[in-house]
PDB file of N, CA and C in Angstrom:
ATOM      1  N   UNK A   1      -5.032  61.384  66.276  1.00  0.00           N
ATOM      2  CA  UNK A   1      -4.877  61.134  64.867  1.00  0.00           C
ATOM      3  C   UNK A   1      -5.466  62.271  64.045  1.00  0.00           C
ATOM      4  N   UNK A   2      -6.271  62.964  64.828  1.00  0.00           N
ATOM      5  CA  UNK A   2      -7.118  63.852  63.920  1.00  0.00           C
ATOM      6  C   UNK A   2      -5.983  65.160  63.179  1.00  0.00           C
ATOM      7  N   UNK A   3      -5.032  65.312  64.544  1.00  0.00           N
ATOM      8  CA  UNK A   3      -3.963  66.141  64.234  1.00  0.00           C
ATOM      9  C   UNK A   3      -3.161  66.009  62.687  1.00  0.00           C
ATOM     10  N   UNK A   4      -2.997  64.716  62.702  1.00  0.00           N
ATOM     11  CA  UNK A   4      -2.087  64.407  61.177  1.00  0.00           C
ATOM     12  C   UNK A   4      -3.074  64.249  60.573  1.00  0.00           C
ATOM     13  N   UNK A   5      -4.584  64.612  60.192  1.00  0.00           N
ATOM     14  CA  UNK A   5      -4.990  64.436  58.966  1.00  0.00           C
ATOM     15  C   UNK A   5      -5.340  66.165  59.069  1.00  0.00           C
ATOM     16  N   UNK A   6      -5.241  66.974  59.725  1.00  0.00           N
ATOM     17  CA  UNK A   6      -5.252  68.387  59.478  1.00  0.00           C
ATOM     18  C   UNK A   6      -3.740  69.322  59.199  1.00  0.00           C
ATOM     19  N   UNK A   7      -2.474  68.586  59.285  1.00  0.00           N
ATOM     20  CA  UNK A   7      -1.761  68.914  58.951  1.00  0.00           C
ATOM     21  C   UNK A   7      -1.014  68.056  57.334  1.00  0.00           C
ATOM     22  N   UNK A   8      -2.065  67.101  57.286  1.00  0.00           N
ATOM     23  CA  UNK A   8      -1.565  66.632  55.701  1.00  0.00           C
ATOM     24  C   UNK A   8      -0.537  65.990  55.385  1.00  0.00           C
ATOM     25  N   UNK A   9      -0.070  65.324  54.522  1.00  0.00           N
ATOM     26  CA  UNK A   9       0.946  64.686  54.141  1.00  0.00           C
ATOM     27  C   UNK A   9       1.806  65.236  54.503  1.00  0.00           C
ATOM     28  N   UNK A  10       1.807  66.436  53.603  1.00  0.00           N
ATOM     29  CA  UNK A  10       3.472  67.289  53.127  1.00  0.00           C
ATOM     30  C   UNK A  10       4.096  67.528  54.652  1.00  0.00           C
ATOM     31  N   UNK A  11       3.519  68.392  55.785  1.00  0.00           N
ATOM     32  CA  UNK A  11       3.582  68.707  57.138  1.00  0.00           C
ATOM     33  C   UNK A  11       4.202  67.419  57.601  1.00  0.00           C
ATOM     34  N   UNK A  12       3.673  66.130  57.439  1.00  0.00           N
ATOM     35  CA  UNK A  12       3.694  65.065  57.839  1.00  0.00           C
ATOM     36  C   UNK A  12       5.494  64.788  57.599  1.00  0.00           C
ATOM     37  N   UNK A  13       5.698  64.922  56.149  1.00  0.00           N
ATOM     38  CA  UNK A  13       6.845  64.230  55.227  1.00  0.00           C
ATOM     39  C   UNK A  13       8.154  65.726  55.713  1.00  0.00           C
ATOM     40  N   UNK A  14       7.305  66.761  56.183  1.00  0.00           N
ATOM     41  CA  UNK A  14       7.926  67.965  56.513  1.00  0.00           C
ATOM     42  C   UNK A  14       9.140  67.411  58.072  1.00  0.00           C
ATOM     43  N   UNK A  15       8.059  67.377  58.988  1.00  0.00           N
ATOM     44  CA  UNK A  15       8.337  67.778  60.142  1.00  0.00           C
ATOM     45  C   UNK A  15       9.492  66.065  60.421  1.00  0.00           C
ATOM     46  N   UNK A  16       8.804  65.078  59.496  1.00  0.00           N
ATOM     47  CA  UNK A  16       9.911  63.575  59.695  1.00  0.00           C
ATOM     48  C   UNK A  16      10.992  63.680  59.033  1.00  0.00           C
ATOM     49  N   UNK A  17      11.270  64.430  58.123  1.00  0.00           N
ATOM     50  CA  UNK A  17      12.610  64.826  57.476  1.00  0.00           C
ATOM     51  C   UNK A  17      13.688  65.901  58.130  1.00  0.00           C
ATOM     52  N   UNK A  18      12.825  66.517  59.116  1.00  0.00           N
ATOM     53  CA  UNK A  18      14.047  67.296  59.853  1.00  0.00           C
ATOM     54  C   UNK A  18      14.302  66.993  61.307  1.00  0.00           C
ATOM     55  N   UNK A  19      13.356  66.064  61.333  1.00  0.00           N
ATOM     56  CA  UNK A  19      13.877  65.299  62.879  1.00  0.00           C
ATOM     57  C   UNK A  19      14.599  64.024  62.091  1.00  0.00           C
ATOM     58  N   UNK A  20      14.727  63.849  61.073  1.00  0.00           N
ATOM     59  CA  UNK A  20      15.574  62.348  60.403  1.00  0.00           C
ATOM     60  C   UNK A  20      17.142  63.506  60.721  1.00  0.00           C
ATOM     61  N   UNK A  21      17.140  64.774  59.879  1.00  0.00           N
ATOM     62  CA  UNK A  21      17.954  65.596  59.702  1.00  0.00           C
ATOM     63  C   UNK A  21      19.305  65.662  61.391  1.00  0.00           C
ATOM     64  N   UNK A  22      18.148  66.286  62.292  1.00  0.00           N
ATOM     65  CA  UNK A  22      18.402  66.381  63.520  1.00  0.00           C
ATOM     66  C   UNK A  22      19.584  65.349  64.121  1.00  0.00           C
ATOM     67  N   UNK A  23      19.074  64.038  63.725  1.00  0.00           N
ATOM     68  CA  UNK A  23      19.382  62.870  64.496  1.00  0.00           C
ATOM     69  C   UNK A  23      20.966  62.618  63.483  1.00  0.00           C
ATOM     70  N   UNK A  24      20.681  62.749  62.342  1.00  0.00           N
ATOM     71  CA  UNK A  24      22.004  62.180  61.673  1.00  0.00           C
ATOM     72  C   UNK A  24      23.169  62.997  61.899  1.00  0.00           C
ATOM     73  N   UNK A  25      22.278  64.636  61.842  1.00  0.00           N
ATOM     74  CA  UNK A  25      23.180  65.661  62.375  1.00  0.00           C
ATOM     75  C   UNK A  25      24.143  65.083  63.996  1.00  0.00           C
ATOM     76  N   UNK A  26      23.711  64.556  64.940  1.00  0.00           N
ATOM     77  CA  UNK A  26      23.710  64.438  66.101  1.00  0.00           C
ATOM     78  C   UNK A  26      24.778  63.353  66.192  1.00  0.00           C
ATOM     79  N   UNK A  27      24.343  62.473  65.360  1.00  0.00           N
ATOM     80  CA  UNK A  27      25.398  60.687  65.181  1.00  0.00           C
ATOM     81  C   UNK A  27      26.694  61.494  64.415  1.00  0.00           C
ATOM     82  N   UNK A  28      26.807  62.215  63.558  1.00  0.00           N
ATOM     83  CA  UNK A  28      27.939  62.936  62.924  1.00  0.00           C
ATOM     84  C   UNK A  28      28.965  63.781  63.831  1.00  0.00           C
ATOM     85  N   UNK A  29      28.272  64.312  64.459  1.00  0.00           N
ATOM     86  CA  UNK A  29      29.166  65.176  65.974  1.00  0.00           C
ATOM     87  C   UNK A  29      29.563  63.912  66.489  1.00  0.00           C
ATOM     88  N   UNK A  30      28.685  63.210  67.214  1.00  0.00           N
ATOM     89  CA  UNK A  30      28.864  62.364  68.139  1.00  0.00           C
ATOM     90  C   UNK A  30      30.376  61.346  67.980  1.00  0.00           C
ATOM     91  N   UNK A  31      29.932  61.008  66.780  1.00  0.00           N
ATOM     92  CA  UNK A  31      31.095  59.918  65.835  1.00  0.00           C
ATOM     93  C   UNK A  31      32.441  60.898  65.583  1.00  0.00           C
ATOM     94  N   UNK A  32      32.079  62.215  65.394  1.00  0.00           N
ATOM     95  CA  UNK A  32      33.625  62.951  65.189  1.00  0.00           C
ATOM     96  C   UNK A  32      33.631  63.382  63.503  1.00  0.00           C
ATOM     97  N   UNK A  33      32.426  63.083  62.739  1.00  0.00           N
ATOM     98  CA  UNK A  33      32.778  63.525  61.042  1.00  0.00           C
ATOM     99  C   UNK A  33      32.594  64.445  61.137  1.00  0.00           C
ATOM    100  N   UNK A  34      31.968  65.590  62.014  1.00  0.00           N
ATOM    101  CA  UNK A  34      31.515  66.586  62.339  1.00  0.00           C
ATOM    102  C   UNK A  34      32.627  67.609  63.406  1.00  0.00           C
ATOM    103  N   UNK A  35      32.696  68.383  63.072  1.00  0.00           N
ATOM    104  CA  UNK A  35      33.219  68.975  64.370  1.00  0.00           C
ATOM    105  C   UNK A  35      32.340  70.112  65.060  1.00  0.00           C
ATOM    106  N   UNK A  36      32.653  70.123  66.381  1.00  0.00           N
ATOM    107  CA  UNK A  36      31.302  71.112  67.330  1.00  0.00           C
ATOM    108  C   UNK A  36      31.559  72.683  65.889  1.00  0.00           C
ATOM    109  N   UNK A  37      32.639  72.811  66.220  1.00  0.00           N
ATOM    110  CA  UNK A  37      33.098  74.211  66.040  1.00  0.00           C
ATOM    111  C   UNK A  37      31.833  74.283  64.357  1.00  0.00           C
ATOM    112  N   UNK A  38      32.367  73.490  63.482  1.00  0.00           N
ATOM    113  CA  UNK A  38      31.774  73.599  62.290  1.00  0.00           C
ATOM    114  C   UNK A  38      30.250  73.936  62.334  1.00  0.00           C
ATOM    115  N   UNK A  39      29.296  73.095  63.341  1.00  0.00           N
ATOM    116  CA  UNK A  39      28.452  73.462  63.596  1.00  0.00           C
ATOM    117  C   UNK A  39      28.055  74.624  64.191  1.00  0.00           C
ATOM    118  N   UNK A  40      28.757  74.881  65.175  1.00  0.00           N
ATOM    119  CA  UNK A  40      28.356  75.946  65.761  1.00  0.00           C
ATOM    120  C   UNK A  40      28.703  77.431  64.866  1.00  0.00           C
ATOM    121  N   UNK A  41      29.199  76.989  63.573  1.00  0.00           N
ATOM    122  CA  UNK A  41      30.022  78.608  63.057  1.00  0.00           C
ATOM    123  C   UNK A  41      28.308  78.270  61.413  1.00  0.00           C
ATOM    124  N   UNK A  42      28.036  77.075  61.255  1.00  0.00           N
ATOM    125  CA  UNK A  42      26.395  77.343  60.415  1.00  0.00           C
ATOM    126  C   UNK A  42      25.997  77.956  61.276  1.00  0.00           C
ATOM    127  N   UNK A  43      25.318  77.359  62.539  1.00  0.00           N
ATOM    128  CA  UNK A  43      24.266  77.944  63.078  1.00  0.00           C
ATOM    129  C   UNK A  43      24.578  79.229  63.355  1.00  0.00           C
ATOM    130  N   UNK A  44      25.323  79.822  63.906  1.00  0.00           N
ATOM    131  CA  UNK A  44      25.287  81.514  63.467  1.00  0.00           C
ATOM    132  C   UNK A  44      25.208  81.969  62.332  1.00  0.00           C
ATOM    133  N   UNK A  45      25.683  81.452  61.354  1.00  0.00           N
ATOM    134  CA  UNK A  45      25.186  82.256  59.934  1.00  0.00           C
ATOM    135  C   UNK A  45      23.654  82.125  59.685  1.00  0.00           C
ATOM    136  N   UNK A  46      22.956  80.823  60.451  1.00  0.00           N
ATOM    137  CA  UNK A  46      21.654  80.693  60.069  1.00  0.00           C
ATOM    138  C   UNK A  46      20.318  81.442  60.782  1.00  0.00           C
ATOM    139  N   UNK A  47      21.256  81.905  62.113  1.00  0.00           N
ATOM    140  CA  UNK A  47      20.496  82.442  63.433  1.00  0.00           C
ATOM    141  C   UNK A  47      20.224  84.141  62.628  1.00  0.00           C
ATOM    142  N   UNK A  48      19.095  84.076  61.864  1.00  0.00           N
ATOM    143  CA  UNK A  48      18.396  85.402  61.604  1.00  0.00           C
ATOM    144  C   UNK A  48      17.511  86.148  62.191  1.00  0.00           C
ATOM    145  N   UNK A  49      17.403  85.517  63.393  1.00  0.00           N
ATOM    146  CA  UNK A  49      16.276  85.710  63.967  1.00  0.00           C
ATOM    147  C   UNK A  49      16.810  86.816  65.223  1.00  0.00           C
ATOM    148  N   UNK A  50      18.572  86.500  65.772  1.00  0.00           N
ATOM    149  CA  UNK A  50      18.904  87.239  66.691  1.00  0.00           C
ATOM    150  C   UNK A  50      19.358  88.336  66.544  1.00  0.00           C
ATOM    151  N   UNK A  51      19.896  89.585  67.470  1.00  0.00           N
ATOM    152  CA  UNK A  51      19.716  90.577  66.788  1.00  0.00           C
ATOM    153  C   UNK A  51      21.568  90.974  67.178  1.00  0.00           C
ATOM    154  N   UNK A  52      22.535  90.950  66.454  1.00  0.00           N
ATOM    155  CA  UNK A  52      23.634  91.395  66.727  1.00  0.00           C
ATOM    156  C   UNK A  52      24.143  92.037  67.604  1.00  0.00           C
ATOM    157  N   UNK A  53      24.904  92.470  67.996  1.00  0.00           N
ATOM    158  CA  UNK A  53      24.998  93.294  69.281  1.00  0.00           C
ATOM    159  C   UNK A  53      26.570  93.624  69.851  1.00  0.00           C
TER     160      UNK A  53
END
């Protein structure tokens, strides 16, 4: 417990809003409102981290 009172609310309200994110993301593919492709063509625009090539 000591962990969530050194990371604070916000961290707290942070890290449960993008695993809420994650999961709805996941039921949306799953169900078909989503398509793989759509996802997979964000996450390369979002992937800044890799290096082109």
């Amino acid at each position: 417990m000591e962990w969530l009172k050194s990371i604070g609310l916000a961290g707290f309200l942070f890290f449960f809003i993008k695993g809420m994110l994650w999961l709805v993301l996941f039921a949306l593919v799953y169900f078909g409102f989503v398509k793989k492709e759509t996802v997979a063509r964000i996450k390369s625009k979002l992937s800044w981290r890799r290096k082109k090539t």
